[in-house]
PDB file of N, CA and C in Angstrom:
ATOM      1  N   UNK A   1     -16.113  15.978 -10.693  1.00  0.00           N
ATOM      2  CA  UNK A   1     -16.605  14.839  -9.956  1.00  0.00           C
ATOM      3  C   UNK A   1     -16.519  15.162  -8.467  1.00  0.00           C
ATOM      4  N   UNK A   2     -17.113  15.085  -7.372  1.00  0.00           N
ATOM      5  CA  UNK A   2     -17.577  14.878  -6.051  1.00  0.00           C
ATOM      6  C   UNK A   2     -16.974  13.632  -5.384  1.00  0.00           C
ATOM      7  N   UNK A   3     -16.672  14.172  -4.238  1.00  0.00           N
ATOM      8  CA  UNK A   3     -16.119  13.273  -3.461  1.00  0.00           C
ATOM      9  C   UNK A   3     -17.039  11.645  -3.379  1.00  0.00           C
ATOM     10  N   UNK A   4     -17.922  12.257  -3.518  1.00  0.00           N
ATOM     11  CA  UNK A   4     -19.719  11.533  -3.410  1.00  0.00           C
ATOM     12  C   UNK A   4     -19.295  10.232  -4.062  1.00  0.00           C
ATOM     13  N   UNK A   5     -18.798  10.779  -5.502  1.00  0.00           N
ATOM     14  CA  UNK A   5     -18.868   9.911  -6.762  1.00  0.00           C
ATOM     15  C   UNK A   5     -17.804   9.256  -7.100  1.00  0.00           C
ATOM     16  N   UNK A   6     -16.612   9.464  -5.760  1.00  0.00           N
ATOM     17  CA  UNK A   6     -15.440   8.729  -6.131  1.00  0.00           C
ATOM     18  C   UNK A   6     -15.894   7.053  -5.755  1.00  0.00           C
ATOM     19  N   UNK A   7     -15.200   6.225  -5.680  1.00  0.00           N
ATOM     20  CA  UNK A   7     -15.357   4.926  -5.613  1.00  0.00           C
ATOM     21  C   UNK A   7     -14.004   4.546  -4.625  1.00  0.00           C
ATOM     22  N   UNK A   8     -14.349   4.083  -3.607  1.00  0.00           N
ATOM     23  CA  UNK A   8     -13.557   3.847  -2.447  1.00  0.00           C
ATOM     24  C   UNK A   8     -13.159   2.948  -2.004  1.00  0.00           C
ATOM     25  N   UNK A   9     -11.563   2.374  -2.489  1.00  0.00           N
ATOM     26  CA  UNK A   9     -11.077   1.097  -2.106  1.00  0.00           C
ATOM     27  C   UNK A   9     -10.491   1.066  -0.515  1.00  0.00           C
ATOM     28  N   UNK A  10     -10.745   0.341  -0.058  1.00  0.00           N
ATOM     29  CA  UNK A  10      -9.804  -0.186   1.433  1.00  0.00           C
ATOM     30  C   UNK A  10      -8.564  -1.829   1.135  1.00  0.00           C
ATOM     31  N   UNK A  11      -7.949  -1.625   1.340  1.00  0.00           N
ATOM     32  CA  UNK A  11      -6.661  -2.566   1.331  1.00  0.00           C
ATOM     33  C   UNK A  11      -6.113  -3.003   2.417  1.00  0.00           C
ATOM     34  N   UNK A  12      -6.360  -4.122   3.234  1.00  0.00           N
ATOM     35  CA  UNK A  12      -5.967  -4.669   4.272  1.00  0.00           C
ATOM     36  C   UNK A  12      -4.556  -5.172   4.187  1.00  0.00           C
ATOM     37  N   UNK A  13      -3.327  -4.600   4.857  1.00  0.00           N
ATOM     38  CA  UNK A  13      -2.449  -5.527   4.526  1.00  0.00           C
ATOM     39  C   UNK A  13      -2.180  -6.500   6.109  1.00  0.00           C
ATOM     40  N   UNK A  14      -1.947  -7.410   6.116  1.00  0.00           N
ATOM     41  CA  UNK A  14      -1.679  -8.331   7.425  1.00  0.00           C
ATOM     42  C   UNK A  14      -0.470  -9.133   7.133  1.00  0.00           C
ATOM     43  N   UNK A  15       0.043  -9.373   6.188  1.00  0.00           N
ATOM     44  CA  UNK A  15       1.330 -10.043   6.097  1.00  0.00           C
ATOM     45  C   UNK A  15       2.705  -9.072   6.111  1.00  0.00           C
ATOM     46  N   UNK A  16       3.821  -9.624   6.575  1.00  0.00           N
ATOM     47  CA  UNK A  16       4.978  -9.424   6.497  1.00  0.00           C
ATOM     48  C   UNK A  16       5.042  -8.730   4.948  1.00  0.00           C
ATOM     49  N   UNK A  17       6.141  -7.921   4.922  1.00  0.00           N
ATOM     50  CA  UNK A  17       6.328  -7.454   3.786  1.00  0.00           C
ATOM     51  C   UNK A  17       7.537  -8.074   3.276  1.00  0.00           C
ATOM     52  N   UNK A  18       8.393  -8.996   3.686  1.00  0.00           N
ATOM     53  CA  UNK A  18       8.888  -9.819   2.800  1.00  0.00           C
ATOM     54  C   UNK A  18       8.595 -11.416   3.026  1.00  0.00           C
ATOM     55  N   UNK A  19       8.642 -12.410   2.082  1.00  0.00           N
ATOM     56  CA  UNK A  19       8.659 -13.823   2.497  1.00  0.00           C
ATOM     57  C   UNK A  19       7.185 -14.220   1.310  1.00  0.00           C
ATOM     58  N   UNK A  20       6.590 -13.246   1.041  1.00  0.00           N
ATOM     59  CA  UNK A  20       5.335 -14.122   0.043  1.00  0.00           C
ATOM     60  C   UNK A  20       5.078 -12.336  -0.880  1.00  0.00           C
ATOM     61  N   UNK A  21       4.145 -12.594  -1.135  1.00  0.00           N
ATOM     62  CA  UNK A  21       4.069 -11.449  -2.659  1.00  0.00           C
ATOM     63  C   UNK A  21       2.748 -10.732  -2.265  1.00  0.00           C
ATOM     64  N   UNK A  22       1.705 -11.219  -1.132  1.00  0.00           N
ATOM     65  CA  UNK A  22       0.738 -10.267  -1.012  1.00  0.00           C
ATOM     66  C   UNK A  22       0.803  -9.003  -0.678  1.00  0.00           C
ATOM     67  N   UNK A  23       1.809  -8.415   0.195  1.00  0.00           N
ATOM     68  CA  UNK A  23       1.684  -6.925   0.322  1.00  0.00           C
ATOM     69  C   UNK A  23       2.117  -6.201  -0.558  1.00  0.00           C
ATOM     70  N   UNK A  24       3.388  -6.677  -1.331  1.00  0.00           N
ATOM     71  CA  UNK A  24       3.438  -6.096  -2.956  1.00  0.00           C
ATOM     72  C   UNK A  24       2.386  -6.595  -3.968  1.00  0.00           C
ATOM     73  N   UNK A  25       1.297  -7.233  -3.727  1.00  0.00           N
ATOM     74  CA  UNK A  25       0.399  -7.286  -5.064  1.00  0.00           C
ATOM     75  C   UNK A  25      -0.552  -6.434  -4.299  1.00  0.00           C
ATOM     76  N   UNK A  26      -1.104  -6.281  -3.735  1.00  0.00           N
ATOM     77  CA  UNK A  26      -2.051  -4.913  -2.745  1.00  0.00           C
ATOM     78  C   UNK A  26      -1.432  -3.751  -3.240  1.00  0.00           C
ATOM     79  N   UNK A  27      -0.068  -3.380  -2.988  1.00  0.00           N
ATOM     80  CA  UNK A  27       0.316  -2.181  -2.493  1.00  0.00           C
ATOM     81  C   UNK A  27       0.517  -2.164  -4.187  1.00  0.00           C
ATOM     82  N   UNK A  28       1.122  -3.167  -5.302  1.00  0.00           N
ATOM     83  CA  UNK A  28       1.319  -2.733  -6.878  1.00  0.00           C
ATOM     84  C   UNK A  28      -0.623  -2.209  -7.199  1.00  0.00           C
ATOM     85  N   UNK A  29      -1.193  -2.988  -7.163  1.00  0.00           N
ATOM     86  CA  UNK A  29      -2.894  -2.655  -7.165  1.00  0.00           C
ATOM     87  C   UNK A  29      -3.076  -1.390  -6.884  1.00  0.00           C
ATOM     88  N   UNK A  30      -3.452  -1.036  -5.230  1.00  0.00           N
ATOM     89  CA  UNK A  30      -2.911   0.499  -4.840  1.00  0.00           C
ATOM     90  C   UNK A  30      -2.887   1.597  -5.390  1.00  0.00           C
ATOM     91  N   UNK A  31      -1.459   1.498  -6.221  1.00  0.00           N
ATOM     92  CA  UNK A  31      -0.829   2.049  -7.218  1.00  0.00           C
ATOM     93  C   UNK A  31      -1.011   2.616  -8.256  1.00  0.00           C
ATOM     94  N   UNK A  32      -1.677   1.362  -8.885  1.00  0.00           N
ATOM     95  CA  UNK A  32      -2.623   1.628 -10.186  1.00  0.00           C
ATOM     96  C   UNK A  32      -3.752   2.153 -10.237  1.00  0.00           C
ATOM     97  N   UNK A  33      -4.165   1.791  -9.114  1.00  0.00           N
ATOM     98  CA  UNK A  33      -5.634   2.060  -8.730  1.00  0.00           C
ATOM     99  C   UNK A  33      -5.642   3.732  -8.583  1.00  0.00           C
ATOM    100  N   UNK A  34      -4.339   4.401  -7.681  1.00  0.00           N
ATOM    101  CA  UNK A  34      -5.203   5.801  -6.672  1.00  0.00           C
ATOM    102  C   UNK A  34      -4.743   6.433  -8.706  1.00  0.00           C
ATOM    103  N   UNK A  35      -4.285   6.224  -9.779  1.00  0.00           N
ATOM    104  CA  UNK A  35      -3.508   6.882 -10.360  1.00  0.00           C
ATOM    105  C   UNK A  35      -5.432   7.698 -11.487  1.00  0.00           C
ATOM    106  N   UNK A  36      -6.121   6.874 -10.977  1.00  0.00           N
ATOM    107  CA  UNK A  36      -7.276   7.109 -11.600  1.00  0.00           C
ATOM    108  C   UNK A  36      -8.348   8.640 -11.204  1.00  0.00           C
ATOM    109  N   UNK A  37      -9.006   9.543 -11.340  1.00  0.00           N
ATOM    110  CA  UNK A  37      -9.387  10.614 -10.889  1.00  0.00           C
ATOM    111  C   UNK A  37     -10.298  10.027  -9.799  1.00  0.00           C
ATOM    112  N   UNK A  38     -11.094   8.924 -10.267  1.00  0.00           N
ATOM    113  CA  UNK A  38     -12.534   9.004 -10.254  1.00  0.00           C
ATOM    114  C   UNK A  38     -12.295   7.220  -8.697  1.00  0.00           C
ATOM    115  N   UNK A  39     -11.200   7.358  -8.504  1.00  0.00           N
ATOM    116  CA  UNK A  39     -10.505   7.019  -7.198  1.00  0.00           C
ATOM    117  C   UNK A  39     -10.202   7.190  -5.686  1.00  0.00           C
ATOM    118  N   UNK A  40     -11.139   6.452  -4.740  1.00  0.00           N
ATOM    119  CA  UNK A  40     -10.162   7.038  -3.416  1.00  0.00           C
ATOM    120  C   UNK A  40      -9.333   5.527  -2.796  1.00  0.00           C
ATOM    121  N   UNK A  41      -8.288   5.664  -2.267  1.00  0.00           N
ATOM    122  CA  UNK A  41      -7.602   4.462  -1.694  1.00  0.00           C
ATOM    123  C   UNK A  41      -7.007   4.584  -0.379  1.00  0.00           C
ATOM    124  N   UNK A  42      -7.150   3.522   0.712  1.00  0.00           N
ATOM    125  CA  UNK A  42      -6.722   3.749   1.799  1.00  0.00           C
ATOM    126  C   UNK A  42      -6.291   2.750   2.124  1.00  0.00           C
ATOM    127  N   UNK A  43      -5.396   2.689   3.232  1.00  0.00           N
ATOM    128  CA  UNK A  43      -4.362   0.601   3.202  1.00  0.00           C
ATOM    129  C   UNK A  43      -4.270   1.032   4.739  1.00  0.00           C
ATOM    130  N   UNK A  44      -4.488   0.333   4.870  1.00  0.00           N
ATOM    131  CA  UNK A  44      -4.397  -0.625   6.534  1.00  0.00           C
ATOM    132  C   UNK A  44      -3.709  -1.170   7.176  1.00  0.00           C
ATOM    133  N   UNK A  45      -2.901  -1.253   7.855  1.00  0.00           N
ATOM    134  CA  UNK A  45      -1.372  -1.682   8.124  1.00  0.00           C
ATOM    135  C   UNK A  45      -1.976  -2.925   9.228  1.00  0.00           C
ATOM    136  N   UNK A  46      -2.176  -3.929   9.361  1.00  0.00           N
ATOM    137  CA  UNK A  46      -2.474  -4.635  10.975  1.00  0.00           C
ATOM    138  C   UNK A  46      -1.740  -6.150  11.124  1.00  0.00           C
ATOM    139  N   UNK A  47      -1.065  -6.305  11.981  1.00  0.00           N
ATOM    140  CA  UNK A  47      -0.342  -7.402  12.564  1.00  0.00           C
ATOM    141  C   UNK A  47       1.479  -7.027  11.854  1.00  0.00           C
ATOM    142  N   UNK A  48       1.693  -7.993  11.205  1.00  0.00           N
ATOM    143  CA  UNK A  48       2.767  -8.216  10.257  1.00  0.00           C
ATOM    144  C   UNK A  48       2.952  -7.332   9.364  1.00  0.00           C
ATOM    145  N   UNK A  49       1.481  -6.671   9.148  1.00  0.00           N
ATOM    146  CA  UNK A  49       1.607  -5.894   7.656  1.00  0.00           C
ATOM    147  C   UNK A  49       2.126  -4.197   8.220  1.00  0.00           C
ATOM    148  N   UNK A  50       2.075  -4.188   9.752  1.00  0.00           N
ATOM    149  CA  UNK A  50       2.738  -2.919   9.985  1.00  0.00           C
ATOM    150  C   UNK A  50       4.102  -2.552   9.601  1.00  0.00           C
ATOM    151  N   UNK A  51       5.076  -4.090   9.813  1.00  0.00           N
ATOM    152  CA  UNK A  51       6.363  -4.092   9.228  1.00  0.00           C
ATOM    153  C   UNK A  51       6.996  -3.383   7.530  1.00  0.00           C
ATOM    154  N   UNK A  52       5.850  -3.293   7.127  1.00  0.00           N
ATOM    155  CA  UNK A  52       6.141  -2.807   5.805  1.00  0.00           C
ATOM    156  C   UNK A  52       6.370  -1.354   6.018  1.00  0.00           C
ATOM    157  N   UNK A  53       5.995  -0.679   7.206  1.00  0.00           N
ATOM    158  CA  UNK A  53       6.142   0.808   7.047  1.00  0.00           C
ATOM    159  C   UNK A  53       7.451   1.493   8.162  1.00  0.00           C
ATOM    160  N   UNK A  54       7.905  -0.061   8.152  1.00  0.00           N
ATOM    161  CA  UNK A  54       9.801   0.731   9.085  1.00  0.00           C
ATOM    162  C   UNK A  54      10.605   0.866   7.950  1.00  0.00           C
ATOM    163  N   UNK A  55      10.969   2.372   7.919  1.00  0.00           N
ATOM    164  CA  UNK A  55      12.537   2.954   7.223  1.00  0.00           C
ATOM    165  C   UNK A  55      13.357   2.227   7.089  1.00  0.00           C
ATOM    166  N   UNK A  56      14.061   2.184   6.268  1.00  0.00           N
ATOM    167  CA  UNK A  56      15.549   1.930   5.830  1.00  0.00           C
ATOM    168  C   UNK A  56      15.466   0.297   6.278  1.00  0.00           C
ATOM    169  N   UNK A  57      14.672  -0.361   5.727  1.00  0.00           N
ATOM    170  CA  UNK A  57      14.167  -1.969   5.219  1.00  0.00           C
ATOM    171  C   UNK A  57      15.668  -2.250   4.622  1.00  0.00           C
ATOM    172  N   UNK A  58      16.414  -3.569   4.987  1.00  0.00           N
ATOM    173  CA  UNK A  58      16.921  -4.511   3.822  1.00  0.00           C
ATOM    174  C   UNK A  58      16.082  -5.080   3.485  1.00  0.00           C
ATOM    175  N   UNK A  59      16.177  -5.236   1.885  1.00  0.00           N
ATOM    176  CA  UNK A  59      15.296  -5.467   0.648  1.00  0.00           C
ATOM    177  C   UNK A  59      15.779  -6.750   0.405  1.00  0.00           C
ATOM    178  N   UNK A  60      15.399  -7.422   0.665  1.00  0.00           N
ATOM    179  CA  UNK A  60      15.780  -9.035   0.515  1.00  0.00           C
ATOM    180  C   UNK A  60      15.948  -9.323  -1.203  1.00  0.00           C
ATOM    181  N   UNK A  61      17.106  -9.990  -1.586  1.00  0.00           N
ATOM    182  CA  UNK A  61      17.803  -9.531  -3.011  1.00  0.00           C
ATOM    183  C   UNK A  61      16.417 -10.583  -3.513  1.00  0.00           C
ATOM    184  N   UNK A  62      15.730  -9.735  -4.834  1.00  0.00           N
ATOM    185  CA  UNK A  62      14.704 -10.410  -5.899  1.00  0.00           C
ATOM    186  C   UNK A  62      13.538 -10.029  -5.339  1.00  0.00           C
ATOM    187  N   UNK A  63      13.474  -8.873  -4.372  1.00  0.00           N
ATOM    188  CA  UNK A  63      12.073  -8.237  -3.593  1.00  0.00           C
ATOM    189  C   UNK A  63      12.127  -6.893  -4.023  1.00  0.00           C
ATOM    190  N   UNK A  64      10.728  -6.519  -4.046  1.00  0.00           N
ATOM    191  CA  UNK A  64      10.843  -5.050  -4.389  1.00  0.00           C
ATOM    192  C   UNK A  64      10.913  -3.755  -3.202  1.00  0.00           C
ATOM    193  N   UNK A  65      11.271  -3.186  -3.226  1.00  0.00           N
ATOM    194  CA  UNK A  65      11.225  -2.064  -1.626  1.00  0.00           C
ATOM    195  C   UNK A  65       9.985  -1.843  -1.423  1.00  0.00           C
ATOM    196  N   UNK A  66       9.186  -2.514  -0.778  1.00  0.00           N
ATOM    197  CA  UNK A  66       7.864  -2.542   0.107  1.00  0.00           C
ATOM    198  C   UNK A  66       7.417  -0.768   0.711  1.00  0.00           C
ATOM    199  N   UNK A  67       8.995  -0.641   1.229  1.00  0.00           N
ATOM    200  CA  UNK A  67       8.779   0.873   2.064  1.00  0.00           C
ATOM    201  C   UNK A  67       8.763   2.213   1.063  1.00  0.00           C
ATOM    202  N   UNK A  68       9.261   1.957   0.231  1.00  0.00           N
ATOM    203  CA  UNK A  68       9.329   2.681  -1.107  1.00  0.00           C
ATOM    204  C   UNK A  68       7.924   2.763  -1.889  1.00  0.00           C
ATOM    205  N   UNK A  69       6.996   1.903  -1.897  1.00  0.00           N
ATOM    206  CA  UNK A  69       6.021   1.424  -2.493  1.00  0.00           C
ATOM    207  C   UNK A  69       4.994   2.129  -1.713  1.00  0.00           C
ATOM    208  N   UNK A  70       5.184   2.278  -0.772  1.00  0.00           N
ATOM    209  CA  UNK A  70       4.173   2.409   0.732  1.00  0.00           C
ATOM    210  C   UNK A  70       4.000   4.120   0.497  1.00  0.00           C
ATOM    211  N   UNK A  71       5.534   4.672   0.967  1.00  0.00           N
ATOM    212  CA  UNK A  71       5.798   6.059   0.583  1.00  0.00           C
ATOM    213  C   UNK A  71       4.754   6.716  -0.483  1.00  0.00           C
ATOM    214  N   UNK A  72       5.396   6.269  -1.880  1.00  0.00           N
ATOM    215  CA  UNK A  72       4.441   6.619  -2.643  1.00  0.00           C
ATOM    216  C   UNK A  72       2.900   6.754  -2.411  1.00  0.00           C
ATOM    217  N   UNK A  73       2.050   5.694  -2.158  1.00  0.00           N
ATOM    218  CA  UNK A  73       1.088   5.452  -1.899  1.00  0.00           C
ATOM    219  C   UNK A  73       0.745   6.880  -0.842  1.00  0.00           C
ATOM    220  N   UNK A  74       1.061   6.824   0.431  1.00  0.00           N
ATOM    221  CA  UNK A  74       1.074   7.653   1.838  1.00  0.00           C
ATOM    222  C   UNK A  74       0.674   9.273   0.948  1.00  0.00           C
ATOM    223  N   UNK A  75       1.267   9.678  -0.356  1.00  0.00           N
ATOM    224  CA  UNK A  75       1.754  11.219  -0.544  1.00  0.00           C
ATOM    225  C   UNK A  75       0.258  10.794  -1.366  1.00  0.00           C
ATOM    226  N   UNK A  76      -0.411  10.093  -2.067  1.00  0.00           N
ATOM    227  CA  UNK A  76      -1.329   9.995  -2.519  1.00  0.00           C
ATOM    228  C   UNK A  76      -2.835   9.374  -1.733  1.00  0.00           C
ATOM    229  N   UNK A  77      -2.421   8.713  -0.758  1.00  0.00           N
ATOM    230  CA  UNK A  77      -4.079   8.217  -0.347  1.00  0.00           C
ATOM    231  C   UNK A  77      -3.491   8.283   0.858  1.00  0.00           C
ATOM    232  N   UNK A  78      -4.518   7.402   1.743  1.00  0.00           N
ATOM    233  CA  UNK A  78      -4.158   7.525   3.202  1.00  0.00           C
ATOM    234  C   UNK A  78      -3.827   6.288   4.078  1.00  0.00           C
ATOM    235  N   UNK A  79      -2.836   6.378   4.380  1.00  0.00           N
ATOM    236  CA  UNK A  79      -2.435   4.488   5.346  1.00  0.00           C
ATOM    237  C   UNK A  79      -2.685   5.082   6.778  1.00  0.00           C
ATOM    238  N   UNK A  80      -2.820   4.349   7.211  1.00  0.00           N
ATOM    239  CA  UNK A  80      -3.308   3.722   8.451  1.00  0.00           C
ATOM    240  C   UNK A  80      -2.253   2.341   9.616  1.00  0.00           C
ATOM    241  N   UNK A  81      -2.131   2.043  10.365  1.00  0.00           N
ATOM    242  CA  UNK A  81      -1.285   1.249  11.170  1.00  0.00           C
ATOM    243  C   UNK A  81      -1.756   1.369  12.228  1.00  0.00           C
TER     244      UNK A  81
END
């Protein structure tokens, strides 16, 4: 398959990465998404949603590690901020 023929998601994140569930339902999506061949994925960091990509985050207890999530993503597609 060709770059041509991949199918190319963009992912805006703009919220805080803790306090509501959208940048972990983007970034779980993401996830699932780049794990496909026939896949390209790229995420967007802007306002609030840059916060998701500072190191060594406290993980607010019943949240998932946002920065951990991100990581992954970064070694597979391409973020942006």
């Amino acid at each position: 398959m060709t770059e041509l023929e991949k199918v190319n998601y963009l992912f805006i994140i703009n919220d805080a990465p803790y306090g509501n569930e959208r940048p972990f339902n983007a970034l779980r999506l993401a996830l699932n998404l780049i794990k496909r061949p026939e896949v390209n994925i790229s995420v967007f960091l802007m306002g609030d949603g840059v916060n998701c990509a500072i190191a060594r985050q406290n993980t607010p207890e019943g949240y998932y590690n946002v920065e951990r999530m991100l990581k992954s993503l970064a070694k597979r597609g391409k973020v942006a901020t």
